[in-house]
N, C-alpha and C. Protein backbone atom coordinates (compact mmCIF):
# COMPACT_ATOMS: atom_id res chain seq x y z
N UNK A 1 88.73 146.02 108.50
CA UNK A 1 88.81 147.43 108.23
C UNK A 1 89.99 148.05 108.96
N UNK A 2 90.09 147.75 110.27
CA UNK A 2 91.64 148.22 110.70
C UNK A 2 92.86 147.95 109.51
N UNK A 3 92.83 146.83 109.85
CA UNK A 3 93.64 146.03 108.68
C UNK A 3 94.50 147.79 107.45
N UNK A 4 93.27 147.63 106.91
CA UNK A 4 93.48 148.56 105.72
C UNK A 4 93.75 149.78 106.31
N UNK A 5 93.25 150.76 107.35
CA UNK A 5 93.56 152.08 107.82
C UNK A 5 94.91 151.78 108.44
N UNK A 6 95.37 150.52 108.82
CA UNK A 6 96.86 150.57 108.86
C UNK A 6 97.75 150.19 108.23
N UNK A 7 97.15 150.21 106.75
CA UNK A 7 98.19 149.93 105.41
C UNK A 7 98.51 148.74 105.57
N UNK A 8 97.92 147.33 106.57
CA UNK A 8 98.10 146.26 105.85
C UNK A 8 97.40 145.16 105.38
N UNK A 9 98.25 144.59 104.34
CA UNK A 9 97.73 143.92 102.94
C UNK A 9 98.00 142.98 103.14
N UNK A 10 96.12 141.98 103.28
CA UNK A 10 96.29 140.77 103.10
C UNK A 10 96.31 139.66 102.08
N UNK A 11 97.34 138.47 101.69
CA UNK A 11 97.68 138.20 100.66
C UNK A 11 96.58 137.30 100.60
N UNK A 12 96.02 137.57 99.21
CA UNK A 12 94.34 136.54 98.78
C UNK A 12 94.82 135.05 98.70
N UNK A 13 93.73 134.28 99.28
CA UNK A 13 94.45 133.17 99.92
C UNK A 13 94.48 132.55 97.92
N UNK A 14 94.89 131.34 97.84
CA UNK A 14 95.34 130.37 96.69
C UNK A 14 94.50 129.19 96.41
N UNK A 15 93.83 129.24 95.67
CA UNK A 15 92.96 128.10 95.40
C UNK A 15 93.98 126.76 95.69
N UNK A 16 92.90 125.76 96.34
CA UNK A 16 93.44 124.62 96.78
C UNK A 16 94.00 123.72 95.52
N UNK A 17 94.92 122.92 95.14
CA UNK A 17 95.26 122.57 94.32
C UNK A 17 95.61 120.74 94.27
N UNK A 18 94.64 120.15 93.89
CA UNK A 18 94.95 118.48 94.07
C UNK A 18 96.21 117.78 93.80
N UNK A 19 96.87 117.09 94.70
CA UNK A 19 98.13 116.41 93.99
C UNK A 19 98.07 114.96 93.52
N UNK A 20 98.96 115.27 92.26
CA UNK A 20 98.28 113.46 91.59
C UNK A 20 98.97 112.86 92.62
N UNK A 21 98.03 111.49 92.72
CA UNK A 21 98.26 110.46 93.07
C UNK A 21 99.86 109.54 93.09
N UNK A 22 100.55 109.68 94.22
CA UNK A 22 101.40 109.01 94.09
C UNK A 22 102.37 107.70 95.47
N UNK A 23 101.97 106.15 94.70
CA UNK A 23 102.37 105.41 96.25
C UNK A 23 103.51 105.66 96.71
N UNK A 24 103.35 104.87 97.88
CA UNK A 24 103.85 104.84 98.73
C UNK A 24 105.07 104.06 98.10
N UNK A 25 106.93 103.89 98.86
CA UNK A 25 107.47 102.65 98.53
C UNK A 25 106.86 101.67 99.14
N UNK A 26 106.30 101.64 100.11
CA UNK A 26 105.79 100.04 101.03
C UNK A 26 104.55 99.84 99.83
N UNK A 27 104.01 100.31 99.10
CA UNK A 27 102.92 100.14 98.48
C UNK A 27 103.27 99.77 97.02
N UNK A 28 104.40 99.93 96.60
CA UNK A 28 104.80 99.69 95.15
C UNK A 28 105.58 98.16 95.79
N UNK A 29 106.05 97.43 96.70
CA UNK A 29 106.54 96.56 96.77
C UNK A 29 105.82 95.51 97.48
N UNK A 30 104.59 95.91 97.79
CA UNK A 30 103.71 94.93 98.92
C UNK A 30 102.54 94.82 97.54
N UNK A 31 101.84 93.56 97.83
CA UNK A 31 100.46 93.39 97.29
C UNK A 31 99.30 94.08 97.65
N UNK A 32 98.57 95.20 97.38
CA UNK A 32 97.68 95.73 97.51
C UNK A 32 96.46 94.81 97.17
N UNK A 33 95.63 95.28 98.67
CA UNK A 33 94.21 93.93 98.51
C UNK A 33 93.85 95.37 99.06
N UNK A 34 92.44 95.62 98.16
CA UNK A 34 91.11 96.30 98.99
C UNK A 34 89.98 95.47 99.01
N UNK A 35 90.21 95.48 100.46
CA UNK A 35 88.97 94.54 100.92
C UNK A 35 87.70 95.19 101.47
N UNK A 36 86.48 95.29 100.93
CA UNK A 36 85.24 95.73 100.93
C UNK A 36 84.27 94.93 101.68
N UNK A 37 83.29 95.82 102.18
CA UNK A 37 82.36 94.53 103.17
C UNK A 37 80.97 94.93 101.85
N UNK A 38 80.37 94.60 101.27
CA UNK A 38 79.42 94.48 100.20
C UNK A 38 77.67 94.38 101.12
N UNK A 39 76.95 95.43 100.48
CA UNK A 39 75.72 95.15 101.09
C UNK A 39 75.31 93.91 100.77
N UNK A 40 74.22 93.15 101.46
CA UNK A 40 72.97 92.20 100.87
C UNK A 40 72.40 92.41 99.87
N UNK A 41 72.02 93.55 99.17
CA UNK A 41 71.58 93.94 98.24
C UNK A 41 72.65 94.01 96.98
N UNK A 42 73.78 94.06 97.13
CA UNK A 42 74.59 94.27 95.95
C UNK A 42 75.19 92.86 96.13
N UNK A 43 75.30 92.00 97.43
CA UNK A 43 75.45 90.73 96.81
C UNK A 43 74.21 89.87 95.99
N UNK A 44 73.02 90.30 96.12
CA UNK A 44 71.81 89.58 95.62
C UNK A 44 72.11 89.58 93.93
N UNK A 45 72.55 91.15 93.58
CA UNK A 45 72.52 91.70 92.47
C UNK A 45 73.77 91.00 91.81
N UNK A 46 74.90 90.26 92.23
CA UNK A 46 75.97 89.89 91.85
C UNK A 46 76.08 88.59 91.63
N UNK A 47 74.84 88.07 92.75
CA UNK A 47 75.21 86.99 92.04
C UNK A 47 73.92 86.43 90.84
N UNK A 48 73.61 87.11 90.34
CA UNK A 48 72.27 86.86 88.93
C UNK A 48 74.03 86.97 87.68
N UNK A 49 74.83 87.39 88.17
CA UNK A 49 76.21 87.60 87.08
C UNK A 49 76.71 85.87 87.15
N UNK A 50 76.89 85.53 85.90
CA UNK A 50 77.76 84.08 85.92
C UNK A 50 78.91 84.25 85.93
N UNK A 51 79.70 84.93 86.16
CA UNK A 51 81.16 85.34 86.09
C UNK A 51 81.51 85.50 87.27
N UNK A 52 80.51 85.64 88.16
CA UNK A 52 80.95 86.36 90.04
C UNK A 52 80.90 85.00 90.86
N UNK A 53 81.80 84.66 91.80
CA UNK A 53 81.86 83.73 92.35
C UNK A 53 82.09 84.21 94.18
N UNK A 54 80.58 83.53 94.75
CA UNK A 54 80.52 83.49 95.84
C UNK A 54 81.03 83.08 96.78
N UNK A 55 81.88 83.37 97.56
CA UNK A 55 82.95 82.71 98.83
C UNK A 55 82.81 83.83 100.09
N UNK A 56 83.84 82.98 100.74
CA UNK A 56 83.90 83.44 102.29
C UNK A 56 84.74 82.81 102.98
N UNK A 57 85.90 83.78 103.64
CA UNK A 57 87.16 83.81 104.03
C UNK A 57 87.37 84.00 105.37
N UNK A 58 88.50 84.23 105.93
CA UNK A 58 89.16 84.99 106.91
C UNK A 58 90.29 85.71 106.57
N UNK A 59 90.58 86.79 107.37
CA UNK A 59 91.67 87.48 107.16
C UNK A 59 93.19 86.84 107.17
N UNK A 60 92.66 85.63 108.64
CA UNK A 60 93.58 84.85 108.49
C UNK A 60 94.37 84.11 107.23
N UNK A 61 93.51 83.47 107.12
CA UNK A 61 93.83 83.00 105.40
C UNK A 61 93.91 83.89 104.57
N UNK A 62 93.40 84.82 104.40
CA UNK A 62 93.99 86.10 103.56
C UNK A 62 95.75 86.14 103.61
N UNK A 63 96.24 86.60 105.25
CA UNK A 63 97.20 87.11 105.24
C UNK A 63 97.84 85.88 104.88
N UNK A 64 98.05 84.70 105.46
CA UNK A 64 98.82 83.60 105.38
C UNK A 64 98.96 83.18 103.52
N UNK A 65 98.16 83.62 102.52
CA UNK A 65 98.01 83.71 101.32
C UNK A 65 99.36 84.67 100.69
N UNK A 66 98.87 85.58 100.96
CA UNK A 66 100.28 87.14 100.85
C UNK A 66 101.31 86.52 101.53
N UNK A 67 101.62 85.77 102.78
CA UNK A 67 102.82 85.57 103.06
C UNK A 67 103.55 85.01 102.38
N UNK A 68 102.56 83.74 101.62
CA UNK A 68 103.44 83.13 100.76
C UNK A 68 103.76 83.51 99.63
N UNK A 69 103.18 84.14 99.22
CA UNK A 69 103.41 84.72 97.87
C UNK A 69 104.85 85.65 98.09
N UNK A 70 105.09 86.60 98.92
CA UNK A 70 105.91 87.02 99.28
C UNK A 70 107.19 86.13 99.84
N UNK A 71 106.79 85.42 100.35
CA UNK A 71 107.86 84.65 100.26
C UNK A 71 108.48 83.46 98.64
N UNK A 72 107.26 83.52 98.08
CA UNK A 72 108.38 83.10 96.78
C UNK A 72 108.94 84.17 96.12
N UNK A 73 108.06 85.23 95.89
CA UNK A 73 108.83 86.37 95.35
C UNK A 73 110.17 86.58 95.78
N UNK A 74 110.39 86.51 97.03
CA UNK A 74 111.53 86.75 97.78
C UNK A 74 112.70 85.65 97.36
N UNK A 75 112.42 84.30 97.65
CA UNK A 75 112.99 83.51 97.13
C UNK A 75 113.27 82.88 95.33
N UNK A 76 112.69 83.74 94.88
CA UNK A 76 113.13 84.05 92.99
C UNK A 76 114.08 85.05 92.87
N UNK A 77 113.95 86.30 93.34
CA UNK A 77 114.86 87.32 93.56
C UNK A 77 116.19 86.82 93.97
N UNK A 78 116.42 86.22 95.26
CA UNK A 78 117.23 85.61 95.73
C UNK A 78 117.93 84.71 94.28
N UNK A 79 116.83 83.82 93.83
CA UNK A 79 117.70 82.90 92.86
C UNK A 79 118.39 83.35 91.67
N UNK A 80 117.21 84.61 91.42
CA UNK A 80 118.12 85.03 90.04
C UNK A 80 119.23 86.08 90.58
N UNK A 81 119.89 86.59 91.73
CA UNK A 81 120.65 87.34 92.22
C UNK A 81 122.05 86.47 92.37
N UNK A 82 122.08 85.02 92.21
CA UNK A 82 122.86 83.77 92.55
C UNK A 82 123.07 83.30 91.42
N UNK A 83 122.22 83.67 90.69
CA UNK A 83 122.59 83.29 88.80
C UNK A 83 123.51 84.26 88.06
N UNK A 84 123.21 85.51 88.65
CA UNK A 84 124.43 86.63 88.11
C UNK A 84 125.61 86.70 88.14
């Protein structure tokens, strides 16, 4: 109420506005893995599916997986850059 008996005007705030979705460069050039920890219950339910295949990893071997892959990628690039 002061506000207004001293003539000033506050600007109505702006509805919040979502921004599409857009990656990262480290994310358009790296392999994206989302890795999920899965209840007991939704693995029980997954595996009655014949298509779902039950395993168990380490991160270790995860990453050492991506390294290589990245490293052939790297080394194709390389080859067809030597073919030009």
């Amino acid at each position: 109420m002061a506000d207004e008996l001293a003539g000033i005007v506050q600007p109505k705030p702006t509805p919040y506005q979502k921004k599409p979705y857009q990656p990262s460069k480290a994310q358009t050039k790296e392999h994206i893995v989302n890795i999920a920890a899965i209840s007991a219950l939704g693995i029980h339910y997954n595996l009655h599916t014949d298509k779902n295949e039950v395993f168990s990893t380490s991160l270790y071997k995860i990453d050492h997986i991506l390294q290589e892959r990245r490293e052939v990628e790297l080394y194709d690039i390389e080859e067809d850059e030597t073919k030009d």
